[in-house]
N, C-alpha and C. Protein backbone atom coordinates (compact mmCIF):
# COMPACT_ATOMS: atom_id res chain seq x y z
N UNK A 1 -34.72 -4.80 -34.45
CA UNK A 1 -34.86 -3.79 -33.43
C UNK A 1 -33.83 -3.97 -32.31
N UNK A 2 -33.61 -5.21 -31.87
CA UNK A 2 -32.99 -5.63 -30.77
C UNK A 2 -31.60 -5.26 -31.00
N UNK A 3 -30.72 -5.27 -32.54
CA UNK A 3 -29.68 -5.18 -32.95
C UNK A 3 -29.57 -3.43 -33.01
N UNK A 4 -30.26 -3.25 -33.08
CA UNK A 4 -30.03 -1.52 -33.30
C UNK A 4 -29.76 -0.85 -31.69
N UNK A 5 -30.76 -1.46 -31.18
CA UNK A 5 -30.86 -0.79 -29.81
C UNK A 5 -29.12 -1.33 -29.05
N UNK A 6 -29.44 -2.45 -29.25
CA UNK A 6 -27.67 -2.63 -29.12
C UNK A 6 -25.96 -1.96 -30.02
N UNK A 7 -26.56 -1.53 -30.87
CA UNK A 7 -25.40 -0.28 -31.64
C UNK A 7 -25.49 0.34 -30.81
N UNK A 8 -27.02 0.56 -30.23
CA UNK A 8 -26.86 2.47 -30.09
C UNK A 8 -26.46 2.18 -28.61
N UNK A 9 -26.65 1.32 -27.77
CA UNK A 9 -25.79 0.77 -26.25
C UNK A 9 -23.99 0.68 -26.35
N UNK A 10 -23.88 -0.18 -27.23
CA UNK A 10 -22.80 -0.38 -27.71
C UNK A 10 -22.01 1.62 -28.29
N UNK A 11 -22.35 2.18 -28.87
CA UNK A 11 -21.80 3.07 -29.03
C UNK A 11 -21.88 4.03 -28.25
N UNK A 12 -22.53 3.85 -27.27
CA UNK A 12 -22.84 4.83 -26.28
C UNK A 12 -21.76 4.77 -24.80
N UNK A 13 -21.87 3.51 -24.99
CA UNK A 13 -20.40 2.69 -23.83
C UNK A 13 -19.09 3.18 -24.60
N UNK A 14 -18.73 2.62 -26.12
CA UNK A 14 -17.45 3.69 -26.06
C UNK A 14 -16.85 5.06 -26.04
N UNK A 15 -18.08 6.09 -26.69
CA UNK A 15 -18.02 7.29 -26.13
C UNK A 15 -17.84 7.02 -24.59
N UNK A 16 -18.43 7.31 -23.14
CA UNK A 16 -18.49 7.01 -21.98
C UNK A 16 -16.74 6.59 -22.02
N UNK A 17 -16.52 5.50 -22.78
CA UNK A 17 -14.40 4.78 -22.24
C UNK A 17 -14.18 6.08 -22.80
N UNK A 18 -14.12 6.37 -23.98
CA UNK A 18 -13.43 7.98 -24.87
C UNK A 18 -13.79 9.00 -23.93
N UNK A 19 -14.68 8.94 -23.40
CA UNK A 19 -14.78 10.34 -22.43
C UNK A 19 -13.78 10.03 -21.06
N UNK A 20 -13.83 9.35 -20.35
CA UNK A 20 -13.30 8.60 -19.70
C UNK A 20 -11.28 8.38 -19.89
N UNK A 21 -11.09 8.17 -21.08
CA UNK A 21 -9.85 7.95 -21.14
C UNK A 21 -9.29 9.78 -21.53
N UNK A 22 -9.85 10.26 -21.88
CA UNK A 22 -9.57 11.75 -22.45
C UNK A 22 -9.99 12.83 -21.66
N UNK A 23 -10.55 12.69 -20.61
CA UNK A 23 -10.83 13.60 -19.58
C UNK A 23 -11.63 14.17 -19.82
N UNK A 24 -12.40 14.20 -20.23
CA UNK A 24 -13.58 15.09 -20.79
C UNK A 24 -14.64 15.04 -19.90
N UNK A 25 -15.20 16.14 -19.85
CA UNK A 25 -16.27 16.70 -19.07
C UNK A 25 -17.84 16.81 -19.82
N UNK A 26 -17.19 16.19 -21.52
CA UNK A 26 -18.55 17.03 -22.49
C UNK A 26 -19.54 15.97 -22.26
N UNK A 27 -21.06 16.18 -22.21
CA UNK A 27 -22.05 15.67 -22.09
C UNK A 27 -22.32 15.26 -23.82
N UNK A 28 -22.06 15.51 -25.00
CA UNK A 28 -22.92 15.58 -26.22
C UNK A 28 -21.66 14.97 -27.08
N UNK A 29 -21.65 14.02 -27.88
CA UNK A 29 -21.06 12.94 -28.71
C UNK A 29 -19.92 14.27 -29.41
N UNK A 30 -20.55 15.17 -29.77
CA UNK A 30 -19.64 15.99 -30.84
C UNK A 30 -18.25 16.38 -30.03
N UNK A 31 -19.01 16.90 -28.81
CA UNK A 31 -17.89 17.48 -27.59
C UNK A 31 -16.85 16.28 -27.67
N UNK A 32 -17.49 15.30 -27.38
CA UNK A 32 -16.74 14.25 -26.55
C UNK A 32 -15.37 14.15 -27.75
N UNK A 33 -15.67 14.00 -29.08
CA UNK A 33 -14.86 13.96 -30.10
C UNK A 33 -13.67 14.47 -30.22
N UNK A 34 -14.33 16.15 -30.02
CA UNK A 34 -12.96 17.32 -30.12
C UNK A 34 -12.46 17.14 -29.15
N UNK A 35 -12.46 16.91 -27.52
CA UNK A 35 -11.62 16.89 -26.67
C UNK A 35 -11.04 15.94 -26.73
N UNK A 36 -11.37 14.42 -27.75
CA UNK A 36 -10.75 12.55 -28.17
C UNK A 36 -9.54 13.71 -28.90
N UNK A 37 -9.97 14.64 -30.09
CA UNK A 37 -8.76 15.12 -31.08
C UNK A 37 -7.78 16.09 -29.95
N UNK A 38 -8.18 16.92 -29.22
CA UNK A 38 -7.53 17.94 -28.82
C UNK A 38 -6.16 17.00 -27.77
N UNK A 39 -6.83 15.88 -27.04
CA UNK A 39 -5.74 15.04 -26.23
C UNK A 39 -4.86 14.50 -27.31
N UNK A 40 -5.44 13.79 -28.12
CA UNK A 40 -4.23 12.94 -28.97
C UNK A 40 -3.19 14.08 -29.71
N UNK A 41 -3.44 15.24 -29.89
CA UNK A 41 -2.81 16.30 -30.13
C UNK A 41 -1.67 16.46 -29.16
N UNK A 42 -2.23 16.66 -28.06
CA UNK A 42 -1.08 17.23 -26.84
C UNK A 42 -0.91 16.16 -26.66
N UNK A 43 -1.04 14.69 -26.86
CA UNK A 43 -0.15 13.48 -26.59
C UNK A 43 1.00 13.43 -27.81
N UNK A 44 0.15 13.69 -29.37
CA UNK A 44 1.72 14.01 -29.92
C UNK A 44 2.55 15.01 -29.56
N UNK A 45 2.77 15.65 -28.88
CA UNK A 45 3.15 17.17 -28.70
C UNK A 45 4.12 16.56 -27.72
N UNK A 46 3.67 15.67 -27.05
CA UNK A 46 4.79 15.16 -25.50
C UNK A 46 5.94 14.04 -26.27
N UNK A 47 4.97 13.68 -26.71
CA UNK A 47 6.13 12.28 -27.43
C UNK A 47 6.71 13.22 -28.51
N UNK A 48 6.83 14.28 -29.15
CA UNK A 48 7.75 15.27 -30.06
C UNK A 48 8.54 15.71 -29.02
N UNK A 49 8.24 16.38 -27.84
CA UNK A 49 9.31 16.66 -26.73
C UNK A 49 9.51 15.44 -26.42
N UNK A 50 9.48 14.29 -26.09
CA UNK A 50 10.32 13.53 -25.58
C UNK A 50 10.98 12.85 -26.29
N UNK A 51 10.61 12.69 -27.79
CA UNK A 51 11.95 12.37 -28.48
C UNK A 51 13.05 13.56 -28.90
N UNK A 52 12.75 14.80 -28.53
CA UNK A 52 13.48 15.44 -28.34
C UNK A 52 14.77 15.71 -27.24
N UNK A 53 14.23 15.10 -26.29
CA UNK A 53 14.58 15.02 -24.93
C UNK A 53 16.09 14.40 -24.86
N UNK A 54 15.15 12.76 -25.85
CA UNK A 54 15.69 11.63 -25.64
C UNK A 54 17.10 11.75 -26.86
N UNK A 55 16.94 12.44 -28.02
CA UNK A 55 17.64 12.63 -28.49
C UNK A 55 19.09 13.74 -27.76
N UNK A 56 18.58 14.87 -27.54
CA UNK A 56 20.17 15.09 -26.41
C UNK A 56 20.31 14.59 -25.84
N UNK A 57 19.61 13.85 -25.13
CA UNK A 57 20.50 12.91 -24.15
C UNK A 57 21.21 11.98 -24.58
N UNK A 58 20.98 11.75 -25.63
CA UNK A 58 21.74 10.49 -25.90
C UNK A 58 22.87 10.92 -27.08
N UNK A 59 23.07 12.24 -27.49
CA UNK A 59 24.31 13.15 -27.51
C UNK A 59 24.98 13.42 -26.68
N UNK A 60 24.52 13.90 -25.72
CA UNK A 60 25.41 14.03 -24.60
C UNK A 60 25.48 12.76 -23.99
N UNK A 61 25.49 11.58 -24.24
CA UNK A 61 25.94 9.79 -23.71
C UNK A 61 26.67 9.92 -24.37
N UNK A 62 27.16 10.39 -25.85
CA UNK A 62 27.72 10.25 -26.88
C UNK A 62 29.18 10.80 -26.43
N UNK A 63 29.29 12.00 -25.64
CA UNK A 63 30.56 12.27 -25.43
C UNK A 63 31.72 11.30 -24.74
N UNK A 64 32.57 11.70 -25.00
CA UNK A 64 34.18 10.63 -25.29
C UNK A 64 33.44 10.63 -23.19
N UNK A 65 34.48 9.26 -22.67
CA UNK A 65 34.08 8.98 -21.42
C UNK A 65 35.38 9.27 -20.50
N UNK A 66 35.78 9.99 -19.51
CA UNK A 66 36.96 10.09 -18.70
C UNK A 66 36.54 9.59 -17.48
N UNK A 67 38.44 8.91 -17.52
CA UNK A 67 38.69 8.48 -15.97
C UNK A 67 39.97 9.39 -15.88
N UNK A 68 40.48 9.75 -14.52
CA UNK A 68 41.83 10.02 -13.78
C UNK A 68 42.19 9.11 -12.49
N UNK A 69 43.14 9.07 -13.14
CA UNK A 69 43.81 8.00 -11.39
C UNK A 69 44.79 8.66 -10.94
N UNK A 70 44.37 8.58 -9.79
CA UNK A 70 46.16 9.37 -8.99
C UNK A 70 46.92 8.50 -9.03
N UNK A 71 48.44 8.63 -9.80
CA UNK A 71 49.69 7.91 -9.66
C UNK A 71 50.98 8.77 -8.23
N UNK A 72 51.60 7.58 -8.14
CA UNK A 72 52.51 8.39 -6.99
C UNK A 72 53.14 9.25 -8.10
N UNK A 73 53.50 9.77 -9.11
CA UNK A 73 54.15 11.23 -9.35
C UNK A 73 53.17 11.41 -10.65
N UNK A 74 51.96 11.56 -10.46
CA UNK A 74 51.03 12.00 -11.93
C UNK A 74 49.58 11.62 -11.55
N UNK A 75 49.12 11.68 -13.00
CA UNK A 75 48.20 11.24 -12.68
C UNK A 75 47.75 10.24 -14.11
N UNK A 76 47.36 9.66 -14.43
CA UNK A 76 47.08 8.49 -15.47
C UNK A 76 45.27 9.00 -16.20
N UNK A 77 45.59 9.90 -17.36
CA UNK A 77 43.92 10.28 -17.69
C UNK A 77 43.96 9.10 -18.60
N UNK A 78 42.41 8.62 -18.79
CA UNK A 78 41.88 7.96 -19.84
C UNK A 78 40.66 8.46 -20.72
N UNK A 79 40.70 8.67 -21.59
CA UNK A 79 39.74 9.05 -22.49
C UNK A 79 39.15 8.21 -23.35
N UNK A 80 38.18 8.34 -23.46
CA UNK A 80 37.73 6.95 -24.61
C UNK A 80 36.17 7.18 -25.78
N UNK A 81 35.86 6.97 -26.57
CA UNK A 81 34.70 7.24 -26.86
C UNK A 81 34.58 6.10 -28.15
N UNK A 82 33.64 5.54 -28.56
CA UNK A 82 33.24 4.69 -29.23
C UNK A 82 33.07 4.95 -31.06
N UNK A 83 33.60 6.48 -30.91
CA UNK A 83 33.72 6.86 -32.58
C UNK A 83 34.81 8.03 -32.70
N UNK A 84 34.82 8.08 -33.53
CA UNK A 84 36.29 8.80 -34.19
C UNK A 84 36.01 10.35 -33.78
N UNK A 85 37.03 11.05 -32.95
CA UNK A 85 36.14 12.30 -32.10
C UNK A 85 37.64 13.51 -32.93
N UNK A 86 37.48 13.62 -34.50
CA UNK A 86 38.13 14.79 -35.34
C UNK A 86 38.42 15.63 -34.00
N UNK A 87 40.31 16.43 -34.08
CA UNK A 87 40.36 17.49 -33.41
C UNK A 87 39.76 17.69 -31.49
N UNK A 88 39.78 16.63 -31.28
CA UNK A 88 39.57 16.72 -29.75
C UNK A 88 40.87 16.52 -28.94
N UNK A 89 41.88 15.86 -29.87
CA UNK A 89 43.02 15.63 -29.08
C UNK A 89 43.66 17.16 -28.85
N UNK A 90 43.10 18.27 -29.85
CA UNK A 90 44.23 19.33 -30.11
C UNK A 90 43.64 20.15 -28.25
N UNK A 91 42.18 19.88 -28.40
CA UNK A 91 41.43 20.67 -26.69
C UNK A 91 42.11 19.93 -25.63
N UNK A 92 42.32 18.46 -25.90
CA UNK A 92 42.69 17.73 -24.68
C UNK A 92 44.02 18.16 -24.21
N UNK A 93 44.97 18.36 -25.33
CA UNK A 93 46.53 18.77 -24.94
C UNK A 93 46.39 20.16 -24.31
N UNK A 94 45.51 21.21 -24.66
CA UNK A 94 45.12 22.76 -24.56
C UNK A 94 44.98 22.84 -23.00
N UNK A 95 43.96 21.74 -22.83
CA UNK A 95 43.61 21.85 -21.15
C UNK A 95 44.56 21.16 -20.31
N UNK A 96 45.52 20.14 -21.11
CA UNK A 96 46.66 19.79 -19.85
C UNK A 96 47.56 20.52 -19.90
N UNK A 97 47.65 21.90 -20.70
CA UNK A 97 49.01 23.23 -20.91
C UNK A 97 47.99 24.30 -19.70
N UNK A 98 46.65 24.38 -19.56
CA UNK A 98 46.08 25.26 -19.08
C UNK A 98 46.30 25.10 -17.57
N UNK A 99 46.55 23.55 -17.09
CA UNK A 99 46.67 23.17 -15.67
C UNK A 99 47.90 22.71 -15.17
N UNK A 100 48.69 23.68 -16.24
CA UNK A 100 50.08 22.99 -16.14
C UNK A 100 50.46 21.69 -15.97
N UNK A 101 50.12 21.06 -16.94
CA UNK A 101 50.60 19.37 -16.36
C UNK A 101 51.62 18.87 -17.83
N UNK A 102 52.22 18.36 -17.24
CA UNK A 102 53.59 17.81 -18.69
C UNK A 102 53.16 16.38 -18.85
N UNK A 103 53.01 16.66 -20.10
CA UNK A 103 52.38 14.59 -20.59
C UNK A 103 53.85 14.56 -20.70
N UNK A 104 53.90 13.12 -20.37
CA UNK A 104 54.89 12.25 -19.69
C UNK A 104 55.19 11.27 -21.19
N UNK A 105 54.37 10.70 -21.18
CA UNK A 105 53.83 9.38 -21.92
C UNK A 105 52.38 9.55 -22.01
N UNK A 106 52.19 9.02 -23.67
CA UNK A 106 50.97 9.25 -24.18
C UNK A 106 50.56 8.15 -25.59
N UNK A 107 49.28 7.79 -25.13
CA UNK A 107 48.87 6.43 -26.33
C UNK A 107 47.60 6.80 -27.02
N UNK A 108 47.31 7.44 -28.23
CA UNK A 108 46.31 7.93 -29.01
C UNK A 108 46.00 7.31 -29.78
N UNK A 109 44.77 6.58 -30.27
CA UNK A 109 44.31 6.27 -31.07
C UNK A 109 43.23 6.92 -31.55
N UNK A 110 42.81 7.26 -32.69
CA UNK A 110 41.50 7.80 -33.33
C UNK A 110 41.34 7.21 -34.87
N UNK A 111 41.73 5.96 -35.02
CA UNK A 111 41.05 5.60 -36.03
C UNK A 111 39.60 5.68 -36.79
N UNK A 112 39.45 4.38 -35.70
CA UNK A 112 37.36 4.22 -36.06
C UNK A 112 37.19 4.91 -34.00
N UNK A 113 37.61 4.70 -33.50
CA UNK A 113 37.15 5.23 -31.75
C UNK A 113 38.73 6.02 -31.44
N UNK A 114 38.50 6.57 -30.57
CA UNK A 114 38.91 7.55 -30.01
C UNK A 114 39.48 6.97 -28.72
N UNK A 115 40.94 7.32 -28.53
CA UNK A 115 41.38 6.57 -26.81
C UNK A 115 42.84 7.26 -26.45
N UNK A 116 42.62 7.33 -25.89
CA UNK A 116 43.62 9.08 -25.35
C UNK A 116 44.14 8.13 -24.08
N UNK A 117 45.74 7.83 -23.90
CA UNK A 117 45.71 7.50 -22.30
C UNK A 117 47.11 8.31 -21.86
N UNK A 118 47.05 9.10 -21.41
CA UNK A 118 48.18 10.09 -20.91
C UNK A 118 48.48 9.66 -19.75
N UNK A 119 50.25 9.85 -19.25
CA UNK A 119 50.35 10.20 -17.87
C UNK A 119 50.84 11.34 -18.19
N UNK A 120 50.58 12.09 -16.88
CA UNK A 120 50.90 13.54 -16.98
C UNK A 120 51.37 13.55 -15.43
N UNK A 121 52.32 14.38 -15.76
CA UNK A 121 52.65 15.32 -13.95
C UNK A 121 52.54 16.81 -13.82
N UNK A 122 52.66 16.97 -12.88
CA UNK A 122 52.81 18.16 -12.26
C UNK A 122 53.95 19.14 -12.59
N UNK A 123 53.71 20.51 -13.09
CA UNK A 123 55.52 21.08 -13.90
C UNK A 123 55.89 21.19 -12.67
N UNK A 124 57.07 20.74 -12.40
CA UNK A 124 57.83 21.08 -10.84
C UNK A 124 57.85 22.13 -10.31
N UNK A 125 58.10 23.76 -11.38
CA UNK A 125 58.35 25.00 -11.12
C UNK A 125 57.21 25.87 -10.61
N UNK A 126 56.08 24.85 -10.34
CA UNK A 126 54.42 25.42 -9.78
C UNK A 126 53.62 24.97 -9.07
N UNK A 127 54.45 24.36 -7.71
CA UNK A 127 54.02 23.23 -6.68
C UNK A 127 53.33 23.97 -6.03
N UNK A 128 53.41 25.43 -5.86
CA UNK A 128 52.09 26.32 -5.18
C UNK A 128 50.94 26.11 -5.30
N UNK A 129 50.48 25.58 -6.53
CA UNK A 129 49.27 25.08 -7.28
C UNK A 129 49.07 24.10 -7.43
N UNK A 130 48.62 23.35 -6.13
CA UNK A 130 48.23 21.99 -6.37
C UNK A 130 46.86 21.67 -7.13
N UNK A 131 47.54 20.44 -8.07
CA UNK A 131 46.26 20.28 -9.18
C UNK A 131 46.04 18.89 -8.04
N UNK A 132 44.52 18.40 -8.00
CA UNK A 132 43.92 17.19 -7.94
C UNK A 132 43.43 16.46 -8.87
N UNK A 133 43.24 15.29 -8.82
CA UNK A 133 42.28 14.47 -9.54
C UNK A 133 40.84 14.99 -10.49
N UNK A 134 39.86 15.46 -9.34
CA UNK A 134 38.90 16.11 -9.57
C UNK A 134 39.18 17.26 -10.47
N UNK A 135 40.15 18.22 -10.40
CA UNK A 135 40.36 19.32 -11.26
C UNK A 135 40.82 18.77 -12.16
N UNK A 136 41.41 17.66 -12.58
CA UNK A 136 42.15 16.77 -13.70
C UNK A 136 40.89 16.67 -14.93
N UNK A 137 40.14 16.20 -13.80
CA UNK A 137 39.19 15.29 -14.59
C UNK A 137 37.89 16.21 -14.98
N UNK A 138 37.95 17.68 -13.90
CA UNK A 138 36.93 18.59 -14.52
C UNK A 138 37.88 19.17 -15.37
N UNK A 139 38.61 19.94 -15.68
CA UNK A 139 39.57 20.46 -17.19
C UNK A 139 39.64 19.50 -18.03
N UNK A 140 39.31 18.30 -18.32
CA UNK A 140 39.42 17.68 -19.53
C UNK A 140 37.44 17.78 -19.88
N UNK A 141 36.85 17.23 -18.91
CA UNK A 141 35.66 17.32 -19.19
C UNK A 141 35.44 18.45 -20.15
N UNK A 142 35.45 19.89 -19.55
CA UNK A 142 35.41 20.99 -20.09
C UNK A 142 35.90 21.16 -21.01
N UNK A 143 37.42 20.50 -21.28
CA UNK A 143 37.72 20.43 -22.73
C UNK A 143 36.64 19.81 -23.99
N UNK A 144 36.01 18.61 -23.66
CA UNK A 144 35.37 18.07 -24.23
C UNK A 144 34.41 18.49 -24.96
N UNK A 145 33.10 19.50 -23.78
CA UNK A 145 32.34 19.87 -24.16
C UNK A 145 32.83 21.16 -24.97
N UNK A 146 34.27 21.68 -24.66
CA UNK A 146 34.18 22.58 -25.72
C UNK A 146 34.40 22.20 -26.93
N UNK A 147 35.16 20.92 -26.87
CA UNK A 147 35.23 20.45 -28.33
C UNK A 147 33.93 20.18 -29.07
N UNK A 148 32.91 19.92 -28.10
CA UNK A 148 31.51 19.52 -28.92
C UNK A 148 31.08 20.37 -28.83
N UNK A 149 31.03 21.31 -28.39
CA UNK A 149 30.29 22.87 -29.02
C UNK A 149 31.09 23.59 -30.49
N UNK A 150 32.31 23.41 -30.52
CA UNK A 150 32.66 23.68 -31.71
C UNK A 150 32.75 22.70 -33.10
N UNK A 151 31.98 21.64 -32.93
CA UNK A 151 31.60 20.82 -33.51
C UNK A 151 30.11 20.71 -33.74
N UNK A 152 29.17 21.22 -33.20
CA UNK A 152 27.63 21.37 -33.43
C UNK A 152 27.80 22.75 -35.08
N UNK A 153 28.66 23.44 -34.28
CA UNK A 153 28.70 24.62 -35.08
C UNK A 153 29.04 24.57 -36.49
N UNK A 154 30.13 23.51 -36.47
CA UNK A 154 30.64 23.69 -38.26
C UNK A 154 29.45 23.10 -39.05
């Protein structure tokens, strides 16, 4: 007798934590159940969005990494990315013709990684248009992501 009455204590305390951990409002064991299923539901539902989440983000970590340095007559871009980035060099040259800048000297590698280190200047015949750093380094960015948008696609 004593052992029974203690199941039925004992099972009555973990419903009470299950109600308790699941928010539930239901008074009657059955209730308490479906709202135990309906949470673990919308808890998979968050962890499916958040490995969703976590997965672009860590595509977009994935893109090649830029620096620009101002040199006294240029500017010194670095590009770099940790895997072989097909056809990005052809956007990177596109956007230093778009901001008028003349690669100078240039060191490419894309074997197994990807490493782009240009100096570039300024075309002399368009000093009206001063390029900066920041615009250096946003036109390559932009190159980038266009290269990875036309790369999701194929």
């Amino acid at each position: 007798m004593v052992s029974r009455e203690h199941k039925i204590d004992s099972q009555h305390d973990k419903l009470q934590l299950l109600r308790s951990i699941t928010h539930s409002h239901a008074i009657n064991e059955t209730s308490i159940i479906v709202d135990a299923s309906n949470y673990i539901k919308e808890l998979k539902q968050k962890v499916e969005s958040l490995n969703k989440d976590i997965a672009s983000a860590s595509d977009l970590n994935s893109l090649p990494q830029v620096t620009v340095e101002i040199l006294e007559k240029g500017f010194l871009v670095n590009v770099y990315s940790a895997k072989n980035c097909s056809g990005l060099l052809v956007f990177l040259l596109e956007a230093f013709e778009e901001l008028g800048l003349d690669v100078l000297d240039a060191r490419v590698s894309c074997q197994d990684r990807f490493h782009l280190q240009a100096f570039g200047g300024e075309n002399e015949e368009d000093e009206e248009n001063y390029i900066n750093a920041q615009m250096v380094q946003q036109a390559i960015s932009e190159a980038i992501k266009n290269w990875h948008g036309s790369n999701e696609k194929d």
